[in-house]
C-alpha atoms as a PDB file:
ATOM      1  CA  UNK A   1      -1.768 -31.514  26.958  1.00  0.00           C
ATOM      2  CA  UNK A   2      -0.482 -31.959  23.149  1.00  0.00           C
ATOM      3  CA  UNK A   3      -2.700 -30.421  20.789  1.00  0.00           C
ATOM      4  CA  UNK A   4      -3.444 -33.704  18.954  1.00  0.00           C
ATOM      5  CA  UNK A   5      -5.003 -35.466  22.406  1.00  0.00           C
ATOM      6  CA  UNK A   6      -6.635 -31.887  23.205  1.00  0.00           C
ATOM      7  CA  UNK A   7      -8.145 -32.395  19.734  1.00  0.00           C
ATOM      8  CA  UNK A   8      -9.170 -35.550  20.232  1.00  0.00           C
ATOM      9  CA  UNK A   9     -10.589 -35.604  23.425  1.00  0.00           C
ATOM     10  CA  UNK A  10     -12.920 -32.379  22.213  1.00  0.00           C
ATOM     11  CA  UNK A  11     -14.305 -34.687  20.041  1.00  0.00           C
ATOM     12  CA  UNK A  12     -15.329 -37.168  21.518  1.00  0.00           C
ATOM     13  CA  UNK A  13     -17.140 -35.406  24.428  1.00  0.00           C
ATOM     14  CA  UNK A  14     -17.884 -32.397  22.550  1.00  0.00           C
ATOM     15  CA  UNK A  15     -21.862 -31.192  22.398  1.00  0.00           C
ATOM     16  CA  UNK A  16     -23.366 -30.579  18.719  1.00  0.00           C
ATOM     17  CA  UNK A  17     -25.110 -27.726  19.567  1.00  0.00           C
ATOM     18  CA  UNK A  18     -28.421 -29.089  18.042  1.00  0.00           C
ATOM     19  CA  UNK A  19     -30.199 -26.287  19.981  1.00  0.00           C
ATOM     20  CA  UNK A  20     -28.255 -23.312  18.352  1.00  0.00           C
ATOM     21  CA  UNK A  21     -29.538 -21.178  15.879  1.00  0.00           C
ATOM     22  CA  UNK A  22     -25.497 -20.905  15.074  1.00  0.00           C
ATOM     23  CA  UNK A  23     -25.308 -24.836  13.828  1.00  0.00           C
ATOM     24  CA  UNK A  24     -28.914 -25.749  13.085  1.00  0.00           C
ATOM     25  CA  UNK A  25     -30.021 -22.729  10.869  1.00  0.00           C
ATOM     26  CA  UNK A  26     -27.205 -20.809  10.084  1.00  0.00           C
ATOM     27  CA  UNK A  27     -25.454 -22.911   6.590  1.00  0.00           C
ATOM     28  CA  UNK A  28     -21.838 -24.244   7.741  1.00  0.00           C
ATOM     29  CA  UNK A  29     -21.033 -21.790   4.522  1.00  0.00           C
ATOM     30  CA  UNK A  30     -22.365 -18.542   6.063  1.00  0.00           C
ATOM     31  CA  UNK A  31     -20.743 -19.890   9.407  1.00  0.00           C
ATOM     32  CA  UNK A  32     -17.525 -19.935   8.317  1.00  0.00           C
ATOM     33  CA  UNK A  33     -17.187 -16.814   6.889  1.00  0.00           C
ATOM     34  CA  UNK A  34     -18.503 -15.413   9.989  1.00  0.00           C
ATOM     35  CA  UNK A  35     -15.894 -17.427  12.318  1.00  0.00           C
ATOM     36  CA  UNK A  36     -12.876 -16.415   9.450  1.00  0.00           C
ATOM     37  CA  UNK A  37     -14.130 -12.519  10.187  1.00  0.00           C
ATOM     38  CA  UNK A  38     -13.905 -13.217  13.384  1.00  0.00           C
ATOM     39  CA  UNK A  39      -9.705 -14.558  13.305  1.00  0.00           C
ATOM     40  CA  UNK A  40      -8.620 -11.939  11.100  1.00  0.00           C
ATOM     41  CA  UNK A  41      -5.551  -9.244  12.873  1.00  0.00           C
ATOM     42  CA  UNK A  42      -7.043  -6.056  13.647  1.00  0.00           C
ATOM     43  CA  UNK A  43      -4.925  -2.880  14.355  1.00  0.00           C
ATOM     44  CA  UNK A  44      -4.262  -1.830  17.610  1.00  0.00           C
ATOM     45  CA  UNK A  45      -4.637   1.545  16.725  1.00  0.00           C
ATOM     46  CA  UNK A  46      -4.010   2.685  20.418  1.00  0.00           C
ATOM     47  CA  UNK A  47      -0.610   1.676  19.918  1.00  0.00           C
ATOM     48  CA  UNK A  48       0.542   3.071  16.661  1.00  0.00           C
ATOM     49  CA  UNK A  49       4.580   2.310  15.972  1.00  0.00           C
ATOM     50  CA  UNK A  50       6.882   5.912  15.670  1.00  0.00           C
ATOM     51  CA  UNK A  51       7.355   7.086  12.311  1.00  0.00           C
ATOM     52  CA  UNK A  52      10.258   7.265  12.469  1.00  0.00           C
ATOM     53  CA  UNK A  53      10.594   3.424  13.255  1.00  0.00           C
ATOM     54  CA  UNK A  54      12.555   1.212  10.912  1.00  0.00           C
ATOM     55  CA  UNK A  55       9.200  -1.137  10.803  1.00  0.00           C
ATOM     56  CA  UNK A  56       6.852   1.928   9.605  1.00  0.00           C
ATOM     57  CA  UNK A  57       5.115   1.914   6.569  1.00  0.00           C
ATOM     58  CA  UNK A  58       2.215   1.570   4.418  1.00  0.00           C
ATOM     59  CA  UNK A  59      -0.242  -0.826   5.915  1.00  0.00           C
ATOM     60  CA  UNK A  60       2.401  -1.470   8.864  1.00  0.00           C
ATOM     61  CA  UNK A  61       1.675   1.351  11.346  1.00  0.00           C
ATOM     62  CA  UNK A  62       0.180  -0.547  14.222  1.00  0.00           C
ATOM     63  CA  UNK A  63       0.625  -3.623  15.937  1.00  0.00           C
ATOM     64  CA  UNK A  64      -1.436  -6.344  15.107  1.00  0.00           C
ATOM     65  CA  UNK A  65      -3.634  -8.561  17.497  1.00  0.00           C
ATOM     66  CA  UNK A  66      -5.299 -11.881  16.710  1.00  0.00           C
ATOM     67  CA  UNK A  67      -8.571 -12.092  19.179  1.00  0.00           C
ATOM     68  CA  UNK A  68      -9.207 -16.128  20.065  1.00  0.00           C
ATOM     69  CA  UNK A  69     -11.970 -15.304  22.415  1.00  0.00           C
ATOM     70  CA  UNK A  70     -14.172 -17.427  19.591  1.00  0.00           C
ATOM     71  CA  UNK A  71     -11.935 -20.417  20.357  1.00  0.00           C
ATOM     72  CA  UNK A  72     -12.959 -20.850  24.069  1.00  0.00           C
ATOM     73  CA  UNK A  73     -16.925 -20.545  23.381  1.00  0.00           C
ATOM     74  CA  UNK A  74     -17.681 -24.248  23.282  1.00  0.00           C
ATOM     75  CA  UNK A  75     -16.030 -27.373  21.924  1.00  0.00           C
ATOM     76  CA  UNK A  76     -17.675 -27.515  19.122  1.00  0.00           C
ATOM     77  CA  UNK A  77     -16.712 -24.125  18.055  1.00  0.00           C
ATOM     78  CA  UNK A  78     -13.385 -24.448  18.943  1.00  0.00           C
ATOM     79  CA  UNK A  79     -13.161 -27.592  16.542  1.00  0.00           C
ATOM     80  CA  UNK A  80     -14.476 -25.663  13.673  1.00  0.00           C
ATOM     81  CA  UNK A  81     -12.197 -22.634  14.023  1.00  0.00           C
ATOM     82  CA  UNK A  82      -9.026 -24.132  15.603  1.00  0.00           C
ATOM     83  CA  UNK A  83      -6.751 -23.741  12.371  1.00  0.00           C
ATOM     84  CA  UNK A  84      -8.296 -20.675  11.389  1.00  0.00           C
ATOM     85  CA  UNK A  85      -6.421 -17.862  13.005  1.00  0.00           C
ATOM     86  CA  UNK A  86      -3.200 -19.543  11.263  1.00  0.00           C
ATOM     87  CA  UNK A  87      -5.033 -19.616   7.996  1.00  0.00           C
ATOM     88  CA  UNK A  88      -6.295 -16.409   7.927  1.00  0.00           C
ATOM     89  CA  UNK A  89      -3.927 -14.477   8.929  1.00  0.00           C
ATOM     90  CA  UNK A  90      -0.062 -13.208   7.655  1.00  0.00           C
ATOM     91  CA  UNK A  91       2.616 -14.570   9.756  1.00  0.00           C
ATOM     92  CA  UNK A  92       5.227 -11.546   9.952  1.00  0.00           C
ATOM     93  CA  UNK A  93       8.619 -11.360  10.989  1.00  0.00           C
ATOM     94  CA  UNK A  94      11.162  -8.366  10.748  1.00  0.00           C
ATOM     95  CA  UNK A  95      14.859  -9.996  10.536  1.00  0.00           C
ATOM     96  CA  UNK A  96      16.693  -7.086  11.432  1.00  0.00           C
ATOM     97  CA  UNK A  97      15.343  -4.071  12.779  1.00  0.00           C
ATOM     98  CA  UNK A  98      11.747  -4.777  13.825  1.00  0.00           C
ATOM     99  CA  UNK A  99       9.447  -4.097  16.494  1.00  0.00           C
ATOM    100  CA  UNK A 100      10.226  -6.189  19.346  1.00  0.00           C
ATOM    101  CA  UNK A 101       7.750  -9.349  20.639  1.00  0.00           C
ATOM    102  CA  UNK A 102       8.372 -13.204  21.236  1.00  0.00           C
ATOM    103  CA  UNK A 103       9.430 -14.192  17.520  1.00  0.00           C
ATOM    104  CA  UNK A 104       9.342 -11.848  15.393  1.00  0.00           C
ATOM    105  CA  UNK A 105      12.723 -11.819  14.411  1.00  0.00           C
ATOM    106  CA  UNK A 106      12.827 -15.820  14.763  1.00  0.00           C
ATOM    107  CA  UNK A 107      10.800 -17.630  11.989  1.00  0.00           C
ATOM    108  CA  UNK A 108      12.782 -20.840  12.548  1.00  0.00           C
ATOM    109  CA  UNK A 109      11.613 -20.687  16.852  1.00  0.00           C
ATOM    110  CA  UNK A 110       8.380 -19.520  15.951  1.00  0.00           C
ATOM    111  CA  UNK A 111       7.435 -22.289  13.639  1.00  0.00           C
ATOM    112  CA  UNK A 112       9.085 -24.904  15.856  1.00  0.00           C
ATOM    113  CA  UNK A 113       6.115 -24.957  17.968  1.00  0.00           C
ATOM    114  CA  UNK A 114       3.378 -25.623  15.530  1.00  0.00           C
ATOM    115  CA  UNK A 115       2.382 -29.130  15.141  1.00  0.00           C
ATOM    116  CA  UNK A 116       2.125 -30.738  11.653  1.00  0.00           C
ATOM    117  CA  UNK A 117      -1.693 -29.812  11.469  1.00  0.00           C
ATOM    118  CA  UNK A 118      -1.130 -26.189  12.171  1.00  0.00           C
ATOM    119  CA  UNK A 119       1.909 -25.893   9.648  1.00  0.00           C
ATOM    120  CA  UNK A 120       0.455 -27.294   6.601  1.00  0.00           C
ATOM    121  CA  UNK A 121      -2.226 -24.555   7.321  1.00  0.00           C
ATOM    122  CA  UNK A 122      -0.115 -21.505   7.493  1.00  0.00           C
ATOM    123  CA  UNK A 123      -1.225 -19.816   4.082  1.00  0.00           C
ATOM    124  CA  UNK A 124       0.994 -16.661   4.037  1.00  0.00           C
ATOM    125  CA  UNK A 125       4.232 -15.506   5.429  1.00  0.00           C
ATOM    126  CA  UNK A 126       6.121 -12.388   5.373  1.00  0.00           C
ATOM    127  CA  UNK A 127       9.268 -11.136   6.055  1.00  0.00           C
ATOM    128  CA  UNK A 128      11.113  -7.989   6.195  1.00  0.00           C
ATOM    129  CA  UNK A 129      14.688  -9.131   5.466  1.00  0.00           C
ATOM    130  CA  UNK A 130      17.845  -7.441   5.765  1.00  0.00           C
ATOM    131  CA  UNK A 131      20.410  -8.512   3.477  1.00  0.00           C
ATOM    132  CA  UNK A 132      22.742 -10.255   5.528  1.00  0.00           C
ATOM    133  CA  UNK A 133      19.988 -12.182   7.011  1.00  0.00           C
ATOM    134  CA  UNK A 134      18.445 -13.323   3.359  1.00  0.00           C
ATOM    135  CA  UNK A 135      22.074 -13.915   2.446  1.00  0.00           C
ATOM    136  CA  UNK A 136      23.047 -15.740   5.422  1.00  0.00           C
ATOM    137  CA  UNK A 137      20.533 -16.899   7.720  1.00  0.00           C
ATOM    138  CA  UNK A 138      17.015 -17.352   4.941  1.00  0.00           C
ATOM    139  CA  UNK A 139      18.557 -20.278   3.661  1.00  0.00           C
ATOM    140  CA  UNK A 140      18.695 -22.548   6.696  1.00  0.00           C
ATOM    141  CA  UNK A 141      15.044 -21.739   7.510  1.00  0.00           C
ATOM    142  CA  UNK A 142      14.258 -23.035   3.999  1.00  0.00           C
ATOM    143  CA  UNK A 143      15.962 -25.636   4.938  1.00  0.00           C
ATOM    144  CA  UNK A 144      14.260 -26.898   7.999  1.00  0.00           C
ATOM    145  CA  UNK A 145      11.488 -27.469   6.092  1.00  0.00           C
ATOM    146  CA  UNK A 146       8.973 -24.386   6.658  1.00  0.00           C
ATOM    147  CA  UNK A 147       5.873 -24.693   4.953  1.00  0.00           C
ATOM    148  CA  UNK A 148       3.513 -21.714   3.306  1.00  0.00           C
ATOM    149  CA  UNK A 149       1.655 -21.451   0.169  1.00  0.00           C
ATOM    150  CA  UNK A 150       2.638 -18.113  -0.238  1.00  0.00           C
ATOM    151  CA  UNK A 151       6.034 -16.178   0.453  1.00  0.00           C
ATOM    152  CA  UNK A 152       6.385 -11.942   1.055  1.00  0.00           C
ATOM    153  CA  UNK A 153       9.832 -10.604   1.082  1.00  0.00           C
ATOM    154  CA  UNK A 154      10.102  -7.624   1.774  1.00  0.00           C
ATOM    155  CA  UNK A 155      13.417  -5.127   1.473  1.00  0.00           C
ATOM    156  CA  UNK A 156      13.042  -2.054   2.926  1.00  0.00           C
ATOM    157  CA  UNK A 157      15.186   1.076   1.700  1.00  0.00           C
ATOM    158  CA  UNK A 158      17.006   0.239   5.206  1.00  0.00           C
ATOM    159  CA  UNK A 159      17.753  -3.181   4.289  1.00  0.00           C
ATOM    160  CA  UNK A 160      20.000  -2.786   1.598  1.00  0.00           C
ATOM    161  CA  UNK A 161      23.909  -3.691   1.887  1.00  0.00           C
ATOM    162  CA  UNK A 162      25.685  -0.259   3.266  1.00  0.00           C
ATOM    163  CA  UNK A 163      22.462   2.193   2.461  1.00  0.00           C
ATOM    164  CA  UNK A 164      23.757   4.644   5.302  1.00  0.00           C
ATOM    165  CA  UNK A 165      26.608   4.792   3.546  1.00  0.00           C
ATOM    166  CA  UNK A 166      25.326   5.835  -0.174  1.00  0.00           C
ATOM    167  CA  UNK A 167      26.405   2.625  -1.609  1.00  0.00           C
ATOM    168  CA  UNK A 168      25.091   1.496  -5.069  1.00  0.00           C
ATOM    169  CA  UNK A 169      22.475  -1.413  -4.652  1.00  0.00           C
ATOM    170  CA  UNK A 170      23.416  -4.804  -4.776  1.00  0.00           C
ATOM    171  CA  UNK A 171      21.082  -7.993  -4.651  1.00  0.00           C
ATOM    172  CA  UNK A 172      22.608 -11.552  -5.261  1.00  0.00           C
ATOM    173  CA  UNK A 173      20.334 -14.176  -6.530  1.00  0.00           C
ATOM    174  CA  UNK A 174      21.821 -17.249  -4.908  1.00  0.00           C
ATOM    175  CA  UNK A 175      19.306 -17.192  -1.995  1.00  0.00           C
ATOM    176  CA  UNK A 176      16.215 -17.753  -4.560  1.00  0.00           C
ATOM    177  CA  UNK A 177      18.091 -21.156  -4.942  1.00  0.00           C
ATOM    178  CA  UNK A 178      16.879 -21.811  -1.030  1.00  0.00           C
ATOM    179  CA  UNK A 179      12.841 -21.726  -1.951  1.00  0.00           C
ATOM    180  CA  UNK A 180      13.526 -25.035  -3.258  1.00  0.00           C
ATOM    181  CA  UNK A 181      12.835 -26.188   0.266  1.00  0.00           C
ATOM    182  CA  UNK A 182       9.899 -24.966   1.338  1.00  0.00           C
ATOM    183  CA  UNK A 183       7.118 -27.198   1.029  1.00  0.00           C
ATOM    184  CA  UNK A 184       3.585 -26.103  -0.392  1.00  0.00           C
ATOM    185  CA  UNK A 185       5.169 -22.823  -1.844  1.00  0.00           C
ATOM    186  CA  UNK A 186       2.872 -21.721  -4.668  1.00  0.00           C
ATOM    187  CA  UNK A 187       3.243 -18.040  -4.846  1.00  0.00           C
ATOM    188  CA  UNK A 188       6.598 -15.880  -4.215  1.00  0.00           C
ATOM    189  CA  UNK A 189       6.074 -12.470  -3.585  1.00  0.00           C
ATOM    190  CA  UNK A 190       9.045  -9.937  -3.682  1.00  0.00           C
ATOM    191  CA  UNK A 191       9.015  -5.915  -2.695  1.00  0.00           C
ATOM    192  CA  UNK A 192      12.124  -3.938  -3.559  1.00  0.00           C
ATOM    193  CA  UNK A 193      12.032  -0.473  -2.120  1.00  0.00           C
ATOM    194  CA  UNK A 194      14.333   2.633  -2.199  1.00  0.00           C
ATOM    195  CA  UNK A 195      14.706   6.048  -1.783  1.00  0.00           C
ATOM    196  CA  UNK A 196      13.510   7.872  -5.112  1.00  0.00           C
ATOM    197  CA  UNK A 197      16.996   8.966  -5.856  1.00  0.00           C
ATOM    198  CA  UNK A 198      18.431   5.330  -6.178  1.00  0.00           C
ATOM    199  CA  UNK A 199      14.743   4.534  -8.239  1.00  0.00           C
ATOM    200  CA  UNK A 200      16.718   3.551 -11.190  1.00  0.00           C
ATOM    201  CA  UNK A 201      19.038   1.039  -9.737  1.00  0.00           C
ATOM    202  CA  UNK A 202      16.000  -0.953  -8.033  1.00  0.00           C
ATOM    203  CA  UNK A 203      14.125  -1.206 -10.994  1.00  0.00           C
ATOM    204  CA  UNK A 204      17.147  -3.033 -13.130  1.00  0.00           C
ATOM    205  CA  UNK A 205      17.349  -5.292 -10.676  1.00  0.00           C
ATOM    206  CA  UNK A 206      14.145  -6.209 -10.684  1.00  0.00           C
ATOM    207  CA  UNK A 207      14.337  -6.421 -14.634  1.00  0.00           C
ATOM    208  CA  UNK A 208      17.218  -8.943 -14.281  1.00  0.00           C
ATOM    209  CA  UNK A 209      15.069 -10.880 -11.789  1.00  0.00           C
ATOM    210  CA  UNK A 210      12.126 -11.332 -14.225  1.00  0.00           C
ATOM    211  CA  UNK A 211      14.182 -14.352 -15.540  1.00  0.00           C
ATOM    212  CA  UNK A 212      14.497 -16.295 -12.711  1.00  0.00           C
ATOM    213  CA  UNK A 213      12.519 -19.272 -12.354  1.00  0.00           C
ATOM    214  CA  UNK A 214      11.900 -20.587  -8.504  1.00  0.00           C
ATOM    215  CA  UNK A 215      12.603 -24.510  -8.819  1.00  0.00           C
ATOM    216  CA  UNK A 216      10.622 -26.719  -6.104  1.00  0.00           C
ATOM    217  CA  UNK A 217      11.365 -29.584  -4.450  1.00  0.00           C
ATOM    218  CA  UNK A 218       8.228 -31.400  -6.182  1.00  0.00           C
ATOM    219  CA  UNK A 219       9.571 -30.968  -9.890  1.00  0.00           C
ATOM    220  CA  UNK A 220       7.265 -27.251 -10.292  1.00  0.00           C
ATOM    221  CA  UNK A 221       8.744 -23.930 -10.998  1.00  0.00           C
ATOM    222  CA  UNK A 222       7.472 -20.449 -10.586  1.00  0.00           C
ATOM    223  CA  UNK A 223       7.505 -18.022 -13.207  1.00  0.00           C
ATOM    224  CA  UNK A 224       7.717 -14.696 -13.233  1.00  0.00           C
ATOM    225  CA  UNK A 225       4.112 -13.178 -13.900  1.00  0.00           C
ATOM    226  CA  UNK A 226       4.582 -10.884 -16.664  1.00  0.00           C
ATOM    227  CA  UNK A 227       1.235  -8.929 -15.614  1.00  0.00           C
ATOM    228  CA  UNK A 228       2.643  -8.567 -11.778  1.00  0.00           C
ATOM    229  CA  UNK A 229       5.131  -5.918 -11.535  1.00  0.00           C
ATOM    230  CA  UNK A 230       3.615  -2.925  -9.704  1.00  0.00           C
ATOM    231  CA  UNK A 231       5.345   0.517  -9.387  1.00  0.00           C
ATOM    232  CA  UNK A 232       4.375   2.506  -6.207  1.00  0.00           C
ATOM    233  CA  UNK A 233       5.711   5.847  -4.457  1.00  0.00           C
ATOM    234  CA  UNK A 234       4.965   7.017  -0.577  1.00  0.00           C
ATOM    235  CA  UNK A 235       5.910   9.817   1.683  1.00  0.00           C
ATOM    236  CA  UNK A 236       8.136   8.811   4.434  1.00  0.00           C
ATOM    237  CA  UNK A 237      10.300   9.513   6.811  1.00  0.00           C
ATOM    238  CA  UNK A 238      14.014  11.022   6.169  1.00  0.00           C
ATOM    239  CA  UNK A 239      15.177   9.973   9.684  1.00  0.00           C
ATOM    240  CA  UNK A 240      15.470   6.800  11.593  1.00  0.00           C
ATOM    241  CA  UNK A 241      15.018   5.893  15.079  1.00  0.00           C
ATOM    242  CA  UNK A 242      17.215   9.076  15.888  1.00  0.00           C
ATOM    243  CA  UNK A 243      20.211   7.324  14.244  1.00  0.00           C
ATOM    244  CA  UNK A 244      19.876   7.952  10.414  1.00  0.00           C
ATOM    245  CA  UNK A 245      19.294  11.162   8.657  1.00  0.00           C
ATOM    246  CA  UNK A 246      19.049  12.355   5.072  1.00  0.00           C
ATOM    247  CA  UNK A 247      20.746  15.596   4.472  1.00  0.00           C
ATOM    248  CA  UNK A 248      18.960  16.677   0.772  1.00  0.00           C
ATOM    249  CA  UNK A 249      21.688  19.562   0.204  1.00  0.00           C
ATOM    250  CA  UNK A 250      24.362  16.902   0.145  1.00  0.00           C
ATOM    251  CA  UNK A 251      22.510  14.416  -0.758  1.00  0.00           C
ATOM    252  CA  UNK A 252      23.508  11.978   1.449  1.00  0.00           C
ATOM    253  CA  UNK A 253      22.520  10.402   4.585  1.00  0.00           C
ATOM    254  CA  UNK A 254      24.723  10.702   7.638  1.00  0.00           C
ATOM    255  CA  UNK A 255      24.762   9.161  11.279  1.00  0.00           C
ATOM    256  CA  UNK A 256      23.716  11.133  14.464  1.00  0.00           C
ATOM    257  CA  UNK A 257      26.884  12.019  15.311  1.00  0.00           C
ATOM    258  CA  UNK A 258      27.609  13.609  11.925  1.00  0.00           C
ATOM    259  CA  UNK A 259      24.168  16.048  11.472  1.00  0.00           C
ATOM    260  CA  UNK A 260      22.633  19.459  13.371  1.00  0.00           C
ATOM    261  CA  UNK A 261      20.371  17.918  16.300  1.00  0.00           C
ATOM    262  CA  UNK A 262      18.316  21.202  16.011  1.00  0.00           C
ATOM    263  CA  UNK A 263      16.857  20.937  12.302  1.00  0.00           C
ATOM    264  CA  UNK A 264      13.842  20.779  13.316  1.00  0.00           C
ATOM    265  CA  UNK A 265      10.327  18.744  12.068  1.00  0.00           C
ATOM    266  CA  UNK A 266      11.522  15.545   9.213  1.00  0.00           C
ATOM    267  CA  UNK A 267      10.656  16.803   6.023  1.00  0.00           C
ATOM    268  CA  UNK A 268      10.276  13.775   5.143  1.00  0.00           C
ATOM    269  CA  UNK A 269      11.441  11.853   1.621  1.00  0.00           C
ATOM    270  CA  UNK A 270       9.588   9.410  -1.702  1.00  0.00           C
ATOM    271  CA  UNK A 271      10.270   5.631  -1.194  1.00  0.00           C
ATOM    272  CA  UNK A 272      10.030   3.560  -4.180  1.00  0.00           C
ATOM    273  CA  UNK A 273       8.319   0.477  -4.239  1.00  0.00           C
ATOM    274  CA  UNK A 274       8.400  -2.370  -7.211  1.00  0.00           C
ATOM    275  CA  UNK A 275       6.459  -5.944  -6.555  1.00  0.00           C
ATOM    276  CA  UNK A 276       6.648  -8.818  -8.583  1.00  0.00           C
ATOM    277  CA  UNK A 277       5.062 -12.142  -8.746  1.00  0.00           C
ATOM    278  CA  UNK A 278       6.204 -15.733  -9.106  1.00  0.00           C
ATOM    279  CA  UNK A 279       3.319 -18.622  -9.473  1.00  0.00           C
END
């Protein structure tokens, strides 16, 4: 059954509840801060992605699971709390080198199923983008129309154009042309990170990126929010998925084929992080 008829029919044979302390003493404001707690991802900390995974990182070392159980109590509830789990929550996708799961390298699929109702009340998505997918690919999902109020890009030190191969950094600017078409967008969030030796480079590219401004379809433009930029360091890991490693005596990173399988425990390496704010 379509969710619109679903909708529909709940309410017209739905019960009000009138004899639950939930709906009749409870105030709808308390209530729905309860039900939003109840939407939000939680961890599955039983489950906790390699460290070595391409997808680790600060705040992004578990899976995440929505629990709907709320949905299915009653009618009435299900009514009240129906958007919520798409409000409340981050919608994440890794395009390139992610965990695996329905979607989550396919923004453009996973969106295609949402009806109208749900999409205008998707509040936040992010993305971990490789370059040739921003480049190529982020476009044409702006394109289709996607809709958020807020957008996370995220480019991970593995991201970057020919990293394994100790290439400079490069970032073009012509995808930032592409927001133009996503409707609602009110906030554009984007994290540069890098290994600390190549600190330098990141941060002048985010310098020349301050200038942009992020024209929308409506007539608005985002500006760059001069209080936003934030400057972070964390302890990862040196090797990749058993593919990648760093070798700090050369200074370089090489593929498996090309480094000593018996070197023993990662000693790990600093990532660089710099955010910055459009609104």
């Amino acid at each position: 059954m379509p969710a619109s008829q679903l909708v529909a029919r709940f309410q017209a044979n739905r019960n009000n509840q009138e004899s639950s302390p939930l709906f009749t003493v409870i105030p709808p404001e308390l209530r729905n801060r309860i039900f939003l707690l109840t939407c939000q991802s939680s961890p599955r900390k039983d489950d906790p992605y390699a460290r070595d995974a391409w997808y680790y990182r600060p705040g992004y070392e578990y899976p995440e699971k929505i629990y709907t159980d709320l949905l299915r109590t009653c009618r009435l509830v299900y009514l009240e709390t129906r958007l919520l789990p798409l409000q409340a929550n981050e919608h994440i996708f890794w395009c390139g080198r992610g965990p695996r799961g329905q979607h989550k390298s396919n923004p453009l699929g996973y969106f295609d199923q949402f009806t109208q109702e749900q999409l205008n009340a998707v509040n936040k998505v992010h993305i971990f983008a490789q370059l040739w997918w921003l480049e190529g690919s982020f476009p044409s999902l702006c394109e289709k129309g996607t809709q958020t109020r807020t957008l996370h890009i995220t480019i991970r030190h593995t991201d970057w154009w020919w990293w394994e191969r100790n290439q400079p950094l490069v970032l073009k600017d012509d995808w930032m042309r592409s927001l133009k078409g996503i409707s609602g967008l009110k906030r554009v969030v984007l994290e540069l990170e890098t290994m600390e030796r190549d600190k330098d480079q990141m941060y002048a590219i985010a310098n020349r990126l301050k200038a942009r401004r992020i024209e929308l379809r409506d007539g608005r433009a985002l500006v760059f929010n001069i209080d936003s930029m934030v400057k972070q360091q964390w302890y990862g890991p040196s090797r990749f998925a058993g593919e990648v490693c760093y070798i700090k005596d050369e200074n370089r990173w090489v593929t498996r084929n090309r480094w000593w399988r018996g070197e023993g425990p990662d000693p790990g390496l600093t990532y660089c992080t710099v955010t910055l704010v459009w609104d």
